[in-house]
Protein backbone atom coordinates (compact mmCIF):
# COMPACT_ATOMS: atom_id res chain seq x y z
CA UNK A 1 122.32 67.70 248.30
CA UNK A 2 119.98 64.82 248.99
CA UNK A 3 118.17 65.08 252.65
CA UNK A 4 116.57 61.82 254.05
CA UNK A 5 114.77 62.10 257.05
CA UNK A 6 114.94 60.32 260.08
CA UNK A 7 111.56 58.38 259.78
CA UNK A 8 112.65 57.30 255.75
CA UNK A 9 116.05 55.95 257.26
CA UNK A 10 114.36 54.42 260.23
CA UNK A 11 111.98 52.24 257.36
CA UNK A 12 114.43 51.72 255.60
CA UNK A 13 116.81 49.47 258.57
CA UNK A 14 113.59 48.41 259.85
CA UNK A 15 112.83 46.73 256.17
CA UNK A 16 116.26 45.07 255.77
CA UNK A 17 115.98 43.89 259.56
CA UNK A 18 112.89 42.14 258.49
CA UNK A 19 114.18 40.57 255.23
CA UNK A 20 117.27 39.38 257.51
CA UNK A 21 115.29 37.68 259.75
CA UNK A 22 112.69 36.35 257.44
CA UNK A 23 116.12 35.24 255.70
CA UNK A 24 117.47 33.71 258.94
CA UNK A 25 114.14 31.84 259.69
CA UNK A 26 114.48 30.63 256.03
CA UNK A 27 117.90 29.14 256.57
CA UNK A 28 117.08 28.00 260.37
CA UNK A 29 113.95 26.27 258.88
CA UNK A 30 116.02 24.05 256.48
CA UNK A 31 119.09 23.32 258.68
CA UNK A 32 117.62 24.02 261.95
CA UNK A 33 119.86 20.36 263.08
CA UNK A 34 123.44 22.45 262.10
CA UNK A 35 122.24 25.22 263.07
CA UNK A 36 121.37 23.55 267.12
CA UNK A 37 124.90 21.71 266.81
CA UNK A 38 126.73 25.40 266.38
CA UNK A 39 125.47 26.71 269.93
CA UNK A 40 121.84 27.59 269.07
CA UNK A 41 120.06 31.02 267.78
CA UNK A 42 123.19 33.72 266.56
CA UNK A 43 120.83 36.81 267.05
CA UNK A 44 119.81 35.03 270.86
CA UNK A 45 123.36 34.54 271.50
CA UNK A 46 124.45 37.93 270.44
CA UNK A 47 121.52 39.56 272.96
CA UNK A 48 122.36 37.65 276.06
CA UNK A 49 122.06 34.06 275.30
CA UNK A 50 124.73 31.32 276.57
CA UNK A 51 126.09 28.76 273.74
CA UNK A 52 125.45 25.04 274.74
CA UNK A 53 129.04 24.64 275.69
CA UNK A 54 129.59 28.07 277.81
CA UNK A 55 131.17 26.11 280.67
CA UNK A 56 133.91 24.82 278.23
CA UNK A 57 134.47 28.06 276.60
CA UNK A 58 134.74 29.93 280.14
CA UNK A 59 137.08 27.16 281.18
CA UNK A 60 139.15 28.13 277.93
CA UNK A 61 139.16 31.27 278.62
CA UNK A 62 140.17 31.26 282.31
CA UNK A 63 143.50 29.75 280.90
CA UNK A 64 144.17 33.51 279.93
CA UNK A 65 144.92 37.37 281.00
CA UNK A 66 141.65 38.19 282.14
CA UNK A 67 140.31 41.17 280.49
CA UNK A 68 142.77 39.75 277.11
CA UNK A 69 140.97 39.02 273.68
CA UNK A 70 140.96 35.50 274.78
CA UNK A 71 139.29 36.01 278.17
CA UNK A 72 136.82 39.38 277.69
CA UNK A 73 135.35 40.94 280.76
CA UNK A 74 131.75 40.32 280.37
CA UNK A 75 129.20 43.11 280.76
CA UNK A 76 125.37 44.24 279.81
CA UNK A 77 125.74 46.61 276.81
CA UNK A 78 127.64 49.68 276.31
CA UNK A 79 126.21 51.11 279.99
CA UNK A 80 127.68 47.65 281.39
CA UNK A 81 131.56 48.49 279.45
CA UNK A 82 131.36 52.06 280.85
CA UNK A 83 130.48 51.54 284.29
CA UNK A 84 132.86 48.60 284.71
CA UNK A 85 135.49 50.79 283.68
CA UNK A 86 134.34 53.57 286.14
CA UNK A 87 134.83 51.15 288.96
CA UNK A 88 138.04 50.11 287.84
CA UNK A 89 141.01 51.61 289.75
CA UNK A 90 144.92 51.72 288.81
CA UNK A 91 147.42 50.53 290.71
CA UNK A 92 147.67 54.08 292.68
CA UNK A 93 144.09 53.73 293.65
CA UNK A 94 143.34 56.42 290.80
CA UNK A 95 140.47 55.87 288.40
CA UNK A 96 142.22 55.49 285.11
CA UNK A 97 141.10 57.26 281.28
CA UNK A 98 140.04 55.36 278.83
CA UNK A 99 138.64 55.57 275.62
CA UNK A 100 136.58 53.03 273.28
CA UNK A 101 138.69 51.88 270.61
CA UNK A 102 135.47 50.10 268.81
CA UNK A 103 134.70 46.38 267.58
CA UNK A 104 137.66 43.79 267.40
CA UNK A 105 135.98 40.85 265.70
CA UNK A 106 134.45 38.02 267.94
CA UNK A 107 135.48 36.92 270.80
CA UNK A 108 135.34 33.03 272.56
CA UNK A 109 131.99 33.60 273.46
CA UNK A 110 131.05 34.09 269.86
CA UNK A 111 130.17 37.79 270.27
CA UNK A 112 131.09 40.61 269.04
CA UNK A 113 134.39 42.10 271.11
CA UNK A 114 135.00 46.27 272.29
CA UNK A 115 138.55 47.28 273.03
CA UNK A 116 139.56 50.18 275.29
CA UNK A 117 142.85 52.16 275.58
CA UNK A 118 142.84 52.36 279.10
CA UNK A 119 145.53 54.45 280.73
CA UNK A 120 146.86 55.14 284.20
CA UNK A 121 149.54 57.92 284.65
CA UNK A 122 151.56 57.84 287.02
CA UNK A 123 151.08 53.73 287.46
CA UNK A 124 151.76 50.44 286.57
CA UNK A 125 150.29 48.79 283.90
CA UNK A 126 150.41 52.63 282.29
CA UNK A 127 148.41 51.65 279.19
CA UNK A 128 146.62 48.51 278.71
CA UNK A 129 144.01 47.39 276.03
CA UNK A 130 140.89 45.70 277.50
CA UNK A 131 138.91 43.59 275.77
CA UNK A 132 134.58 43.83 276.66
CA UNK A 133 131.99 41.60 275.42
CA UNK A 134 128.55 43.30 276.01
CA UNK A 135 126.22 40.52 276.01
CA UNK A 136 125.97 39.13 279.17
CA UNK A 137 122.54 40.32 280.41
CA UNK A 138 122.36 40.90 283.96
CA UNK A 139 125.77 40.04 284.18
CA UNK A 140 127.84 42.27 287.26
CA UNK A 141 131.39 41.39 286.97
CA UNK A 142 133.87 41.72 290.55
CA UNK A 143 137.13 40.68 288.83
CA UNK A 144 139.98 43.25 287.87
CA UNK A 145 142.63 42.42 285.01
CA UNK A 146 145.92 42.07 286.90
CA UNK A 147 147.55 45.46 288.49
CA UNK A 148 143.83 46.62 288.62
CA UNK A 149 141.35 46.59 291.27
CA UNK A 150 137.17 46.91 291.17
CA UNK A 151 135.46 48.49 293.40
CA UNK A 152 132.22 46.60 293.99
């Protein structure tokens, strides 16, 4: 069986993160004007930063179930998804189980999307799916999805 140690693997992402972003600079170098019009930087906006239109797309997204696909609850990285959910409470006042379902696609802030089977026995909702985006640095949300409450 073929072993490959940690330091080989850790080259190896490291050299195909360099050709992508040598790659990216390439194509941001000779359509830096499209890329601008699409919201800016994809690796910035996927670490934190805000497309040019944000207050549109939050407005959008307001118009649904908060904590929905459409309208993601909007954390700072996996810590941010898990201690959200730890200050969410059911209906009973219980803290509810939940478990990470993994990456649904992007979401209308253009990032990357988590899902969570969250669960409350014994309460109403008694399963719901919430949708996370992780890439709102420094980002503390106070809002509950409906039949939920947060404690601060």
């Amino acid at each position: 069986m073929l072993k490959i140690s940690s330091v080989v693997v850790a080259c190896l992402l490291l050299t195909c993160l360099g050709a992508g972003h040598a790659m990216a600079q390439q194509d941001a170098s000779s359509s830096s004007s499209a890329s601008q019009e699409d919201g800016g930087d994809f690796l910035a906006s996927m670490f934190g930063g805000a497309p040019k239109d944000m207050e549109k797309r939050l407005a959008e997204a307001a118009k649904h179930p908060f904590g929905s696909h459409e309208n993601p609850i909007r954390v700072n990285m996996p810590e941010g998804e898990r201690d959200y959910l730890k200050r969410l409470r059911c209906a009973n006042g219980k803290r509810p189980e939940f478990e990470r379902g993994g990456s649904v696609g992007t979401g209308p802030y253009n990032h990357i999307l988590d899902v969570y089977d969250v669960k409350c026995p014994g309460s109403e909702p008694a399963q719901s799916d919430i949708y996370m985006d992780m890439y709102f640095a420094d980002y503390h949300e106070t809002r509950a999805p409906e039949g939920f409450t947060i404690k601060p």
